[in-house]
PDB file of N, CA and C in Angstrom:
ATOM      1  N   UNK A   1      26.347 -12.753 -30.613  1.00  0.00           N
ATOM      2  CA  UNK A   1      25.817 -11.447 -30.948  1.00  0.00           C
ATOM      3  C   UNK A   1      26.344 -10.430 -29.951  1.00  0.00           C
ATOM      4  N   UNK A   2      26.534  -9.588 -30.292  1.00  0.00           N
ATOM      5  CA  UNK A   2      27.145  -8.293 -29.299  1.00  0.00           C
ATOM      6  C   UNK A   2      26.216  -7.479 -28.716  1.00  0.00           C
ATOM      7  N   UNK A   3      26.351  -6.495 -27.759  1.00  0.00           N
ATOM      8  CA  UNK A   3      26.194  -6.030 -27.109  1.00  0.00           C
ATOM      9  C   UNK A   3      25.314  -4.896 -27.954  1.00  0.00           C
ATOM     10  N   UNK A   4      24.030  -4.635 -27.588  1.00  0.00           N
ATOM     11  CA  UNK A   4      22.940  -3.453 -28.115  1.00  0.00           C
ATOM     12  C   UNK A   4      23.618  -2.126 -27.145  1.00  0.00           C
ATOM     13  N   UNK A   5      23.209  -1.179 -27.466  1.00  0.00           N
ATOM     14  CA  UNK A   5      23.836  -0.227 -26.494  1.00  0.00           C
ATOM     15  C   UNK A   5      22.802   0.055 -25.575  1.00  0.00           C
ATOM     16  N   UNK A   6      21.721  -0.670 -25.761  1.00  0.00           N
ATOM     17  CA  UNK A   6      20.584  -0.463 -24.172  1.00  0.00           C
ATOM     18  C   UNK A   6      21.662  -1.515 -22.888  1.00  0.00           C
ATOM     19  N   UNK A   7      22.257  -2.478 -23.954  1.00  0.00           N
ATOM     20  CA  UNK A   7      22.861  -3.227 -22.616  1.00  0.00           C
ATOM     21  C   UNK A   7      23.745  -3.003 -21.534  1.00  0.00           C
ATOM     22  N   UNK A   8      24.492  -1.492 -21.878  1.00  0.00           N
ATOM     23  CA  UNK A   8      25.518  -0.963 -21.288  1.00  0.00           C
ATOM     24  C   UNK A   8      24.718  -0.128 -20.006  1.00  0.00           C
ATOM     25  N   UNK A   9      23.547   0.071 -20.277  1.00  0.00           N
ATOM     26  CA  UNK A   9      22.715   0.908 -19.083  1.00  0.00           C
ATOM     27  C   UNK A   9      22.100  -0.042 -18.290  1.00  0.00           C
ATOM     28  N   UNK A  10      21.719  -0.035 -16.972  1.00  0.00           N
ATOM     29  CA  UNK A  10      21.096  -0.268 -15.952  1.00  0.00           C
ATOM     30  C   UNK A  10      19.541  -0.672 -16.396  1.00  0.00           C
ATOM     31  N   UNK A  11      18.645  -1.371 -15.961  1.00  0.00           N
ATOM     32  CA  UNK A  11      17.453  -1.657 -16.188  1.00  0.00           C
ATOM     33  C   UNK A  11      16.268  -0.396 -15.860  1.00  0.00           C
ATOM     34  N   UNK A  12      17.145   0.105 -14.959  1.00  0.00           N
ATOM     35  CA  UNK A  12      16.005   1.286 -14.356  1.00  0.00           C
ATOM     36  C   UNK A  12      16.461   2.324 -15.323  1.00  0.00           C
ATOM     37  N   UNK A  13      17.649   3.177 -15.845  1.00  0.00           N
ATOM     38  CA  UNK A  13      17.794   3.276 -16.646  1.00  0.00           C
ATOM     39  C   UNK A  13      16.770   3.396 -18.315  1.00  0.00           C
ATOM     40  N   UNK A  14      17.344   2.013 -18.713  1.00  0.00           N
ATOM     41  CA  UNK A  14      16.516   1.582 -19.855  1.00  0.00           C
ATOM     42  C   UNK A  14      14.784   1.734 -19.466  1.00  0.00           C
ATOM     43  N   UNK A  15      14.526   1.635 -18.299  1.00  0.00           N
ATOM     44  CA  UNK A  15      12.895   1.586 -17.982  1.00  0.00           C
ATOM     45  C   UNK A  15      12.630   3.131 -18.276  1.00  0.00           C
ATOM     46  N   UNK A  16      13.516   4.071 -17.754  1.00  0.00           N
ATOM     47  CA  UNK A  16      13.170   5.603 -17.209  1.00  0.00           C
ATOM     48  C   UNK A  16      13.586   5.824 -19.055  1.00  0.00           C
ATOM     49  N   UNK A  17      14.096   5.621 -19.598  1.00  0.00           N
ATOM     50  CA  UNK A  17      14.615   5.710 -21.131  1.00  0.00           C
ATOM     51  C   UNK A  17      13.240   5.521 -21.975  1.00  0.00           C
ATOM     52  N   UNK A  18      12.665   4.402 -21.476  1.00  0.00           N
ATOM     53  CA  UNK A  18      11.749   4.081 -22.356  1.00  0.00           C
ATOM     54  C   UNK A  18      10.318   4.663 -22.094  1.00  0.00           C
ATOM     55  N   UNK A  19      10.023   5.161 -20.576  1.00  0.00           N
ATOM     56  CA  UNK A  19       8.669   5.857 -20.661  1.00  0.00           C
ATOM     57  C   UNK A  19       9.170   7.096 -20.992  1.00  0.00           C
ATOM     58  N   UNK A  20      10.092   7.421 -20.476  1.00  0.00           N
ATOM     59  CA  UNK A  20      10.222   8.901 -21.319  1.00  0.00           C
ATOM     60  C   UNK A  20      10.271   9.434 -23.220  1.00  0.00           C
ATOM     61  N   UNK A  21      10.428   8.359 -23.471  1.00  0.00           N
ATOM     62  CA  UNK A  21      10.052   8.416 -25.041  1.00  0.00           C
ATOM     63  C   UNK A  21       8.733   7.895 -25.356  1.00  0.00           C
ATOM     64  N   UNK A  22       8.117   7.504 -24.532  1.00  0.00           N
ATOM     65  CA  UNK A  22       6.626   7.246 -25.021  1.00  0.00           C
ATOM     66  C   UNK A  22       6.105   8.659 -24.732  1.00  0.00           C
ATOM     67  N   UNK A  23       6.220   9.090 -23.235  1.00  0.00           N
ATOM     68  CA  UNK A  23       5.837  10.792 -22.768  1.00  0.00           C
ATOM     69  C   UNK A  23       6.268  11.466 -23.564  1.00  0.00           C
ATOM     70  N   UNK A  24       7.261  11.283 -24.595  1.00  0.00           N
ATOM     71  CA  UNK A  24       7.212  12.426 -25.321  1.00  0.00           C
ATOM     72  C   UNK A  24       6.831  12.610 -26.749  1.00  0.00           C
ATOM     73  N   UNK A  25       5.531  12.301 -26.608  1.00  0.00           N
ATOM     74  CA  UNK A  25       4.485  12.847 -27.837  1.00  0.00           C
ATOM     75  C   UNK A  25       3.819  13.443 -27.177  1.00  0.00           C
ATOM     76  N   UNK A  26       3.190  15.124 -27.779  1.00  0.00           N
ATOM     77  CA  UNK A  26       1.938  15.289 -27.258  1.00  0.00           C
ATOM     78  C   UNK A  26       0.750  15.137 -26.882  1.00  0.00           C
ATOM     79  N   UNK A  27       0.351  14.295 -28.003  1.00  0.00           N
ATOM     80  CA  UNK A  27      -0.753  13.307 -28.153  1.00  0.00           C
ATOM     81  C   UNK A  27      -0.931  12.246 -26.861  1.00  0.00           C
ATOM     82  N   UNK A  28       0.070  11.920 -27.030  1.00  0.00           N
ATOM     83  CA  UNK A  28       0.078  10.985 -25.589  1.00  0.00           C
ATOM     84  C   UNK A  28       0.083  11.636 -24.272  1.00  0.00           C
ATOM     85  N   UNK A  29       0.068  12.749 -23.952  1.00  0.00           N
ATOM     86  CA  UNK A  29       0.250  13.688 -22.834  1.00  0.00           C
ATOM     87  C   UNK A  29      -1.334  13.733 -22.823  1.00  0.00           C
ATOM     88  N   UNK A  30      -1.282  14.051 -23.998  1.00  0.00           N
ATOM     89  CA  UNK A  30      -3.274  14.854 -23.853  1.00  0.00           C
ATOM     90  C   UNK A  30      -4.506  13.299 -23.224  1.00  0.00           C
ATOM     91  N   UNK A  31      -4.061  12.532 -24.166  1.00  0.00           N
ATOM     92  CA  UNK A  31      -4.517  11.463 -23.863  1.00  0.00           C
ATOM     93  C   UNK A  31      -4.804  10.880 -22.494  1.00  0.00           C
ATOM     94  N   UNK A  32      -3.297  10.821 -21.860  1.00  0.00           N
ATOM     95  CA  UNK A  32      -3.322  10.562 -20.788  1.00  0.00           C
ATOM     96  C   UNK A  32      -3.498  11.371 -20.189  1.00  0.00           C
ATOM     97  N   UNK A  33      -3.892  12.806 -19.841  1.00  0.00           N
ATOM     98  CA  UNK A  33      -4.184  13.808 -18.960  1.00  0.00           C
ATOM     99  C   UNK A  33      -6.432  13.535 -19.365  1.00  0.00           C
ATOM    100  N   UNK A  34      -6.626  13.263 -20.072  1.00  0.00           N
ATOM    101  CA  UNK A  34      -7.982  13.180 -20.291  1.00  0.00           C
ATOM    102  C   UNK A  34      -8.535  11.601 -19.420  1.00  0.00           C
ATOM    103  N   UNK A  35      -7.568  10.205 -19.319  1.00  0.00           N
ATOM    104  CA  UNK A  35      -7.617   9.467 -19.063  1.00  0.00           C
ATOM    105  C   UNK A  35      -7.045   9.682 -17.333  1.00  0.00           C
ATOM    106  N   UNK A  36      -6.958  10.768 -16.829  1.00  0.00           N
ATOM    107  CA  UNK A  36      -6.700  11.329 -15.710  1.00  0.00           C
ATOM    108  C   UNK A  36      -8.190  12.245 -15.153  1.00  0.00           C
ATOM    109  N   UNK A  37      -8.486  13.058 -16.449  1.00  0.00           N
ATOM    110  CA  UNK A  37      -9.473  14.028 -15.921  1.00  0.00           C
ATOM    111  C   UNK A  37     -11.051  12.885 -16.115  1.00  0.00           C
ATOM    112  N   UNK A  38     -10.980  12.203 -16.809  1.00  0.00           N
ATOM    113  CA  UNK A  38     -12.248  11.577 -16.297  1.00  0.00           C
ATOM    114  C   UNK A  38     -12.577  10.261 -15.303  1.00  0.00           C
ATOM    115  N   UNK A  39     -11.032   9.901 -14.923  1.00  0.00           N
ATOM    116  CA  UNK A  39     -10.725   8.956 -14.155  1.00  0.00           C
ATOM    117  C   UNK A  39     -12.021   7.443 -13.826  1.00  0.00           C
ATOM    118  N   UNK A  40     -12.185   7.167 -15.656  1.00  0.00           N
ATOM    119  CA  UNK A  40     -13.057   6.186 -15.641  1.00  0.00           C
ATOM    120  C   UNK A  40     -12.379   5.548 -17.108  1.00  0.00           C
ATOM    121  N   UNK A  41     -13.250   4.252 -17.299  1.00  0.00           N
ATOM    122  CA  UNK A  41     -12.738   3.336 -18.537  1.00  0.00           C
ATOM    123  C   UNK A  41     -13.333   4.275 -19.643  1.00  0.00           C
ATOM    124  N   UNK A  42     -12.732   4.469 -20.786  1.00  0.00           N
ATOM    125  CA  UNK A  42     -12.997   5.625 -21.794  1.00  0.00           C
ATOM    126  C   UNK A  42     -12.891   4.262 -22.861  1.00  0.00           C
ATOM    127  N   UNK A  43     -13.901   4.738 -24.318  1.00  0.00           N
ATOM    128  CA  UNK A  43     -13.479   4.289 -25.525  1.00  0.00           C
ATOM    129  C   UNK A  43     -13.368   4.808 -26.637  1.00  0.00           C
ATOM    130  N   UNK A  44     -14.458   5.364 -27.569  1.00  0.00           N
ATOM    131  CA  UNK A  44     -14.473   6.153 -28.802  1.00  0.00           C
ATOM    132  C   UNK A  44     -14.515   7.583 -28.311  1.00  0.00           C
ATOM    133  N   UNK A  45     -14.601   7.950 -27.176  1.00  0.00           N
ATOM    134  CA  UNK A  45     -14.743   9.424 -27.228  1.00  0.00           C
ATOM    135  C   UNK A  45     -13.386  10.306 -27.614  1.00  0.00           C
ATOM    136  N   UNK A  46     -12.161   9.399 -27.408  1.00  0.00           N
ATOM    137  CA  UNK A  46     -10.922  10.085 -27.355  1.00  0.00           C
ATOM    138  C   UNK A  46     -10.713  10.890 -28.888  1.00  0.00           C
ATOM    139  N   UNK A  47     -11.169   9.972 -29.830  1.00  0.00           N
ATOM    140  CA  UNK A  47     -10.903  11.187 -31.123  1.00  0.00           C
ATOM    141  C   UNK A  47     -11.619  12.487 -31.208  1.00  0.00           C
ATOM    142  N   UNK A  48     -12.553  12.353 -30.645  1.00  0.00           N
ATOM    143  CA  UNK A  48     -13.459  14.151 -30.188  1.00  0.00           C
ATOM    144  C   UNK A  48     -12.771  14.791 -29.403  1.00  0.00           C
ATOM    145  N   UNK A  49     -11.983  14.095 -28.445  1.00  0.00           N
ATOM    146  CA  UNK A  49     -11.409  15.046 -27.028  1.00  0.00           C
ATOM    147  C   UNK A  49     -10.122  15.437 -27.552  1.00  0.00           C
ATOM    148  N   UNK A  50      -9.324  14.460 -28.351  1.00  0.00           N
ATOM    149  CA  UNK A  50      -8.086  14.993 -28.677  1.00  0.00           C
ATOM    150  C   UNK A  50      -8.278  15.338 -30.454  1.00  0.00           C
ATOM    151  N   UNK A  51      -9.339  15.295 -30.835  1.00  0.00           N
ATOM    152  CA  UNK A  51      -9.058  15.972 -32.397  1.00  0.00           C
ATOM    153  C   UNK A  51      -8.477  15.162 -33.567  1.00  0.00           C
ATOM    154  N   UNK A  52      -7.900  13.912 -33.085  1.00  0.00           N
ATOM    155  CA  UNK A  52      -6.756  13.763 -34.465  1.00  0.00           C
ATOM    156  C   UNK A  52      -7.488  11.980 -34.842  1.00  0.00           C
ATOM    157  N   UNK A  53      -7.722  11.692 -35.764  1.00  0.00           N
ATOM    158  CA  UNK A  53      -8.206  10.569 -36.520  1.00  0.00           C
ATOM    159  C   UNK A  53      -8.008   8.936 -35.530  1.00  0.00           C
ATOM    160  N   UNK A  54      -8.793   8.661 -35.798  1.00  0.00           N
ATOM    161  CA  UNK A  54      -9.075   7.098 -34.786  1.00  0.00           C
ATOM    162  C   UNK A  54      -7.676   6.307 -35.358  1.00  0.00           C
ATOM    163  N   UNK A  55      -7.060   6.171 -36.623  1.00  0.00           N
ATOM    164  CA  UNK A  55      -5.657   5.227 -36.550  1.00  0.00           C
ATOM    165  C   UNK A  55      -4.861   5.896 -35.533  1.00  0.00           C
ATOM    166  N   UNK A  56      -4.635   7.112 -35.423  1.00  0.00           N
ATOM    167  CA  UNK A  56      -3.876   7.833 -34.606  1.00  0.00           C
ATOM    168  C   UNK A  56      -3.724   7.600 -33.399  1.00  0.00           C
ATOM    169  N   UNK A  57      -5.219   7.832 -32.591  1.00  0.00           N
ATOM    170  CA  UNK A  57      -5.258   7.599 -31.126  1.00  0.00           C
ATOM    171  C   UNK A  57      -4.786   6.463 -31.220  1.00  0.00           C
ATOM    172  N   UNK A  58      -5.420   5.445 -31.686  1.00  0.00           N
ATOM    173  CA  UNK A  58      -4.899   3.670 -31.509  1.00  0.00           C
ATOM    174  C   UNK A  58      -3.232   3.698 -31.930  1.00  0.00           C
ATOM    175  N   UNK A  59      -3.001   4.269 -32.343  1.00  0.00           N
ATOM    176  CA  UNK A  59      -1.398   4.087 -32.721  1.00  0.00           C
ATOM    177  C   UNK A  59      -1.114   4.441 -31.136  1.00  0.00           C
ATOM    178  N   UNK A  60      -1.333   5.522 -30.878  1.00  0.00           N
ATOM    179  CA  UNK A  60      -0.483   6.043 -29.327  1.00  0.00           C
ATOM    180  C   UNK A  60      -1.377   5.793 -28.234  1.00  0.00           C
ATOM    181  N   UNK A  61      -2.542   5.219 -28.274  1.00  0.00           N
ATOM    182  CA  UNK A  61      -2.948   3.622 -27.068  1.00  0.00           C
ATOM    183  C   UNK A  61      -2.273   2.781 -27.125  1.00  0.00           C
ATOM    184  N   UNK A  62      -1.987   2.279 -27.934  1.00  0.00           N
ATOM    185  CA  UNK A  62      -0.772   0.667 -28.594  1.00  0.00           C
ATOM    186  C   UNK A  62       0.357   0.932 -27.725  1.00  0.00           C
ATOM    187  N   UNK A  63       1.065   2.258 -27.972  1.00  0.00           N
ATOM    188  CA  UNK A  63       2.274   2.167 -27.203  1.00  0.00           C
ATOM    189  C   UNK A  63       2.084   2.793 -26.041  1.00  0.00           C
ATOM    190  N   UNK A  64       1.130   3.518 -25.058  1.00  0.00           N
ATOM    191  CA  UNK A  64       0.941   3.566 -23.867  1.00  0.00           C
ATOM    192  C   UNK A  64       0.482   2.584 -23.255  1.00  0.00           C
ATOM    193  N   UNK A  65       0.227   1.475 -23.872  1.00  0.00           N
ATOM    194  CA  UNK A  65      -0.028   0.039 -23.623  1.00  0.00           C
ATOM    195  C   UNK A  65       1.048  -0.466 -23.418  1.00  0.00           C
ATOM    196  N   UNK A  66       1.765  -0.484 -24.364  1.00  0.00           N
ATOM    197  CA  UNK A  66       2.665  -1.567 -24.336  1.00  0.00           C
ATOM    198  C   UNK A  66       4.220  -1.470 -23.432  1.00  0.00           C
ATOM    199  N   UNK A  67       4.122  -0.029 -22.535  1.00  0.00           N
ATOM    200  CA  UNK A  67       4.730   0.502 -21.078  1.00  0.00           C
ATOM    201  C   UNK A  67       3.969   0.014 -20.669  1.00  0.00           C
ATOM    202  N   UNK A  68       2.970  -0.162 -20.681  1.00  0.00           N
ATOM    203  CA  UNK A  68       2.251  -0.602 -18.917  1.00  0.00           C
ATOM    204  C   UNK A  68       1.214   0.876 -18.096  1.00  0.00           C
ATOM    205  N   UNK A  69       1.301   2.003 -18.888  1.00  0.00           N
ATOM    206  CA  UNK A  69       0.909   3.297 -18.757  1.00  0.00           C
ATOM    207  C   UNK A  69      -0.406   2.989 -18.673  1.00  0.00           C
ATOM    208  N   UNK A  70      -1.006   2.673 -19.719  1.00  0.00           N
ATOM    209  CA  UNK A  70      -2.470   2.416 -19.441  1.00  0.00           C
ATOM    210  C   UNK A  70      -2.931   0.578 -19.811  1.00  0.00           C
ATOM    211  N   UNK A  71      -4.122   0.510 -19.131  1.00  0.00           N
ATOM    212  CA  UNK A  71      -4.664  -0.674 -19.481  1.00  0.00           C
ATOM    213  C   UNK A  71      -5.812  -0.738 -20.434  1.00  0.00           C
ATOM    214  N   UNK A  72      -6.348  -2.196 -20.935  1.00  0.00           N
ATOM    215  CA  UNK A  72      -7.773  -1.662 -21.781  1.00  0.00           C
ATOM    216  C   UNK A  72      -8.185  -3.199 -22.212  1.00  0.00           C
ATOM    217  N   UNK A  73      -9.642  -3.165 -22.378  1.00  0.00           N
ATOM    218  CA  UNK A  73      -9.851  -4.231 -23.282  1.00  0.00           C
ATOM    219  C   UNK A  73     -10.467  -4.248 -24.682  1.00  0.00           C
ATOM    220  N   UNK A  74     -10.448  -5.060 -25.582  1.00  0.00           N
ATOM    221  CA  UNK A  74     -11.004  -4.855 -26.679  1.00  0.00           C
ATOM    222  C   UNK A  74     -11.895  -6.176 -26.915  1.00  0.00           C
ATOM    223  N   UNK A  75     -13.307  -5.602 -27.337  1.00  0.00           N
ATOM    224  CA  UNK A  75     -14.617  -6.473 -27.142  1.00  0.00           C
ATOM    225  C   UNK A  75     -15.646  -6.166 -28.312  1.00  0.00           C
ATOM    226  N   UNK A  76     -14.991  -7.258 -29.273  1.00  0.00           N
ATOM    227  CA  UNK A  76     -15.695  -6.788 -30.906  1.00  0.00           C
ATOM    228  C   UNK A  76     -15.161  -5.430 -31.243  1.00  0.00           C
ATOM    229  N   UNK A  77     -15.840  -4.734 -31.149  1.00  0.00           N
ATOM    230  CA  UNK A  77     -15.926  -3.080 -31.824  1.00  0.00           C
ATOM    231  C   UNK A  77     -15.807  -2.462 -30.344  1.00  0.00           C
ATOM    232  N   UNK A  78     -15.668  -2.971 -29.436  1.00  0.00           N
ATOM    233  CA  UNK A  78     -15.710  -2.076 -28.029  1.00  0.00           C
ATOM    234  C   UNK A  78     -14.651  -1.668 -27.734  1.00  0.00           C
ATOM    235  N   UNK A  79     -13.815  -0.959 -27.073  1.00  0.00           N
ATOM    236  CA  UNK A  79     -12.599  -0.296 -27.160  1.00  0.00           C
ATOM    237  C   UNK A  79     -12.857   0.099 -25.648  1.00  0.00           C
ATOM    238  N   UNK A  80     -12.170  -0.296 -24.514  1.00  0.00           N
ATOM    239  CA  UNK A  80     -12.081   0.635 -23.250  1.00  0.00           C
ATOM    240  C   UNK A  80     -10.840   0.397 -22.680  1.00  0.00           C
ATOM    241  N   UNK A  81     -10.326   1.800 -22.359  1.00  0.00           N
ATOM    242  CA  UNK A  81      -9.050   2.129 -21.541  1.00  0.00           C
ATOM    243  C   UNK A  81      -8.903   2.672 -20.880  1.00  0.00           C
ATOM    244  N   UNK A  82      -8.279   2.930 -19.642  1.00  0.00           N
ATOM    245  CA  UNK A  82      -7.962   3.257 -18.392  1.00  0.00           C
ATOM    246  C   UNK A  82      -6.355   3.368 -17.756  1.00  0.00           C
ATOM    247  N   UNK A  83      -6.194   4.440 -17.057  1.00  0.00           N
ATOM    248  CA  UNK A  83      -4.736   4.430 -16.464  1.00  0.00           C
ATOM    249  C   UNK A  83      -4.901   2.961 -15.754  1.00  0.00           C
ATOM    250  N   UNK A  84      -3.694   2.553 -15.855  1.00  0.00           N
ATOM    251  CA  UNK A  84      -3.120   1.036 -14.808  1.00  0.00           C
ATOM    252  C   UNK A  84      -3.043   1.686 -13.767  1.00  0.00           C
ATOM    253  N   UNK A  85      -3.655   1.114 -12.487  1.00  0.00           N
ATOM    254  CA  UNK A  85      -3.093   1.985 -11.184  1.00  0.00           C
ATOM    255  C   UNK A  85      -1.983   1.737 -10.594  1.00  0.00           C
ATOM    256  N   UNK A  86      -1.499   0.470 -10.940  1.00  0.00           N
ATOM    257  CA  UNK A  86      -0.612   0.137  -9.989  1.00  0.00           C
ATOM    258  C   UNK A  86       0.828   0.304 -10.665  1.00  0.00           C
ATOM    259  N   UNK A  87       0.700   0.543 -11.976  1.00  0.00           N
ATOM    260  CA  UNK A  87       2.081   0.745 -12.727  1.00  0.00           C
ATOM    261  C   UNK A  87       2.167   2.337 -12.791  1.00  0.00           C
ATOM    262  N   UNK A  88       1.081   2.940 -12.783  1.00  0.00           N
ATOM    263  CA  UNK A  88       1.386   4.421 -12.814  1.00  0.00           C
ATOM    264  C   UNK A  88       1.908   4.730 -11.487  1.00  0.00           C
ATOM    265  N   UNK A  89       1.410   4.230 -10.056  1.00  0.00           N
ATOM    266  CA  UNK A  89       2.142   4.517  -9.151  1.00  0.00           C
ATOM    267  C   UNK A  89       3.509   4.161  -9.479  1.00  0.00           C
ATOM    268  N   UNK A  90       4.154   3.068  -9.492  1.00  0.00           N
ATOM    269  CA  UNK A  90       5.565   2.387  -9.985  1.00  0.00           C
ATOM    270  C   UNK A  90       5.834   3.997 -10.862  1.00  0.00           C
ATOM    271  N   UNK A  91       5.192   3.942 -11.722  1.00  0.00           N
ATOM    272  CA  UNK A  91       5.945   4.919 -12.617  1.00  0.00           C
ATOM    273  C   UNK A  91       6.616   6.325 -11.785  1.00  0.00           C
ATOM    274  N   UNK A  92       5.734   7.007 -11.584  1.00  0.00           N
ATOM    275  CA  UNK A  92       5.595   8.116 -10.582  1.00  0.00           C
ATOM    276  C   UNK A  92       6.935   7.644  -9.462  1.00  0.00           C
ATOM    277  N   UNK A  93       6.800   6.551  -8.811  1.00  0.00           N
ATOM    278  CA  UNK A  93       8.139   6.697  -8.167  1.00  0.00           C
ATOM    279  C   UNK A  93       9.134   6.315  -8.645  1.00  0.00           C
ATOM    280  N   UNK A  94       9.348   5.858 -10.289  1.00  0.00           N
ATOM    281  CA  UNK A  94      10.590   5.713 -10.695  1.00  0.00           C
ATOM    282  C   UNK A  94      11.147   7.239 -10.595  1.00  0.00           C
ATOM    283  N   UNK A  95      10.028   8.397 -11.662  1.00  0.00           N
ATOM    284  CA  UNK A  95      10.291   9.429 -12.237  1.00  0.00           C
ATOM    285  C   UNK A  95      10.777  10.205 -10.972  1.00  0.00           C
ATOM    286  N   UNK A  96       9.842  10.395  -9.767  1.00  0.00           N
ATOM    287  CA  UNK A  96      10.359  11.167  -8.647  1.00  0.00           C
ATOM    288  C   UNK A  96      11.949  10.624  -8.008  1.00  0.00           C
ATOM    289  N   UNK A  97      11.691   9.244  -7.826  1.00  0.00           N
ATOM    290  CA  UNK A  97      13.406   9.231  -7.379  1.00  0.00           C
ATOM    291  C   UNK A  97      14.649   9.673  -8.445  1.00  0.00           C
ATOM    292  N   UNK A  98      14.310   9.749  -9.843  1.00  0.00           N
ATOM    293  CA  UNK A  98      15.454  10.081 -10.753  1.00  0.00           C
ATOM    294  C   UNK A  98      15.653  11.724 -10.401  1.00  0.00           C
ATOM    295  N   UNK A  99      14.122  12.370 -10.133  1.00  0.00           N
ATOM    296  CA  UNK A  99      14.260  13.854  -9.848  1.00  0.00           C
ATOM    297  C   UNK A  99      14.464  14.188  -8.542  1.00  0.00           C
ATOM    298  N   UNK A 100      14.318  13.758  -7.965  1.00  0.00           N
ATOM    299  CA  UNK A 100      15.092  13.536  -6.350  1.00  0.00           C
ATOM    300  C   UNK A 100      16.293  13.413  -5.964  1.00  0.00           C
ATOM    301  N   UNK A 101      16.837  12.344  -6.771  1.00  0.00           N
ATOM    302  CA  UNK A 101      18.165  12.306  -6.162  1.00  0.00           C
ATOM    303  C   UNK A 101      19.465  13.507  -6.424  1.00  0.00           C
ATOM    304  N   UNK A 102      18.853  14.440  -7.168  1.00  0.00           N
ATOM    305  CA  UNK A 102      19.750  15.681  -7.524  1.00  0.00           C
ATOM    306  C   UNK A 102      19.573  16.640  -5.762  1.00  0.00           C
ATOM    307  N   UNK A 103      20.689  16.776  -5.886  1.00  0.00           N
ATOM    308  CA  UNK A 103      20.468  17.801  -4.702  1.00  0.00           C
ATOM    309  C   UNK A 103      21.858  18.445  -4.724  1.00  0.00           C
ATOM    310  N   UNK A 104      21.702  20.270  -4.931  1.00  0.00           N
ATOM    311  CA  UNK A 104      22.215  21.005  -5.272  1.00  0.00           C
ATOM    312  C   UNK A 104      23.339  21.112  -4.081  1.00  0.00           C
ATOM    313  N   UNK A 105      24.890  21.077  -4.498  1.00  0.00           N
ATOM    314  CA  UNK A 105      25.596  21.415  -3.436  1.00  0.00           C
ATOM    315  C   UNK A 105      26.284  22.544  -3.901  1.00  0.00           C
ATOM    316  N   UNK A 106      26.218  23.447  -4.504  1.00  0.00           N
ATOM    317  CA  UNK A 106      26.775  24.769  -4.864  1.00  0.00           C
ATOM    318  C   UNK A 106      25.453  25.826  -4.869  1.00  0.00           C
ATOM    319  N   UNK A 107      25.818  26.590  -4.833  1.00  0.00           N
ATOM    320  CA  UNK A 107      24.791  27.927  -4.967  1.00  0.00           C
ATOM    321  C   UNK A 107      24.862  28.049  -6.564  1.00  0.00           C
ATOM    322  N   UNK A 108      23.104  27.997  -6.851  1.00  0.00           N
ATOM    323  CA  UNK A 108      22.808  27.790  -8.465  1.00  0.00           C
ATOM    324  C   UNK A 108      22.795  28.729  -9.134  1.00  0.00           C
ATOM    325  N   UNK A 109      23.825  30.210  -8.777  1.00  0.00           N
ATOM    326  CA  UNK A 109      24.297  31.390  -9.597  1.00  0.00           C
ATOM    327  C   UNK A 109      25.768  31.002  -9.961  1.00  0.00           C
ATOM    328  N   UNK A 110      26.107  30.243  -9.327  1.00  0.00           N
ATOM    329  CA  UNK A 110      27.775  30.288  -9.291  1.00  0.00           C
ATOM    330  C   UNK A 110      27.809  28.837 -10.109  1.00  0.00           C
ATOM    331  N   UNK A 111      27.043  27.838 -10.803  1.00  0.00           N
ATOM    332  CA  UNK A 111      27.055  26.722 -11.877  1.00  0.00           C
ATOM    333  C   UNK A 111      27.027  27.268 -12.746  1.00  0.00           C
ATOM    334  N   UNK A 112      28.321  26.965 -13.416  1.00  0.00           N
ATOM    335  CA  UNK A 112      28.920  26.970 -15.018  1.00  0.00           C
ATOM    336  C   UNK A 112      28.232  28.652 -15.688  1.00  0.00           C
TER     337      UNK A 112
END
């Protein structure tokens, strides 16, 4: 079998590739900024806080799950989720070293 074109990139790469396409739904921003502002295990309240129908949220829990973004358990009908702490740190310093390592060596009037 040949070569996928994720295989031609780096792992960190493909990692920084792949939370950045989960971050980019809104839904998932809001989510996780609410799963920030109450900085406790949350369950049914999220369709009141973000507005949009319970398949929905669970669609974009599923895949902030399945980065490692947030954690959760499911208990019968119980539903609780929470930022991962220790992968959101990881995360945070993938994202800062990709935005870090730019460092301007021209004066940024005189680029292109």
């Amino acid at each position: 079998m040949g070569l996928t074109k994720s295989d031609i990139f780096t792992e960190k790469q493909n990692e920084l590739a792949n939370l950045a396409k989960v971050l980019g739904h809104p839904a998932r921003i809001a989510i996780l900024q609410h799963l920030i502002k109450v900085n406790t295990c949350i369950g049914g309240d999220l369709v009141n806080e973000i507005g949009l129908a319970q398949p929905t949220i669970s669609q974009h829990l599923r895949e902030l799950k399945k980065v490692g973004i947030i954690q959760g358990t499911i208990e019968g009908t119980s539903v609780c989720y929470c930022i991962n702490p220790q992968n959101w740190k990881d995360i945070q310093t993938l994202f800062n070293t990709f935005f870090t390592d730019f460092t301007s060596k021209i004066d940024s009037n005189s680029c292109c």
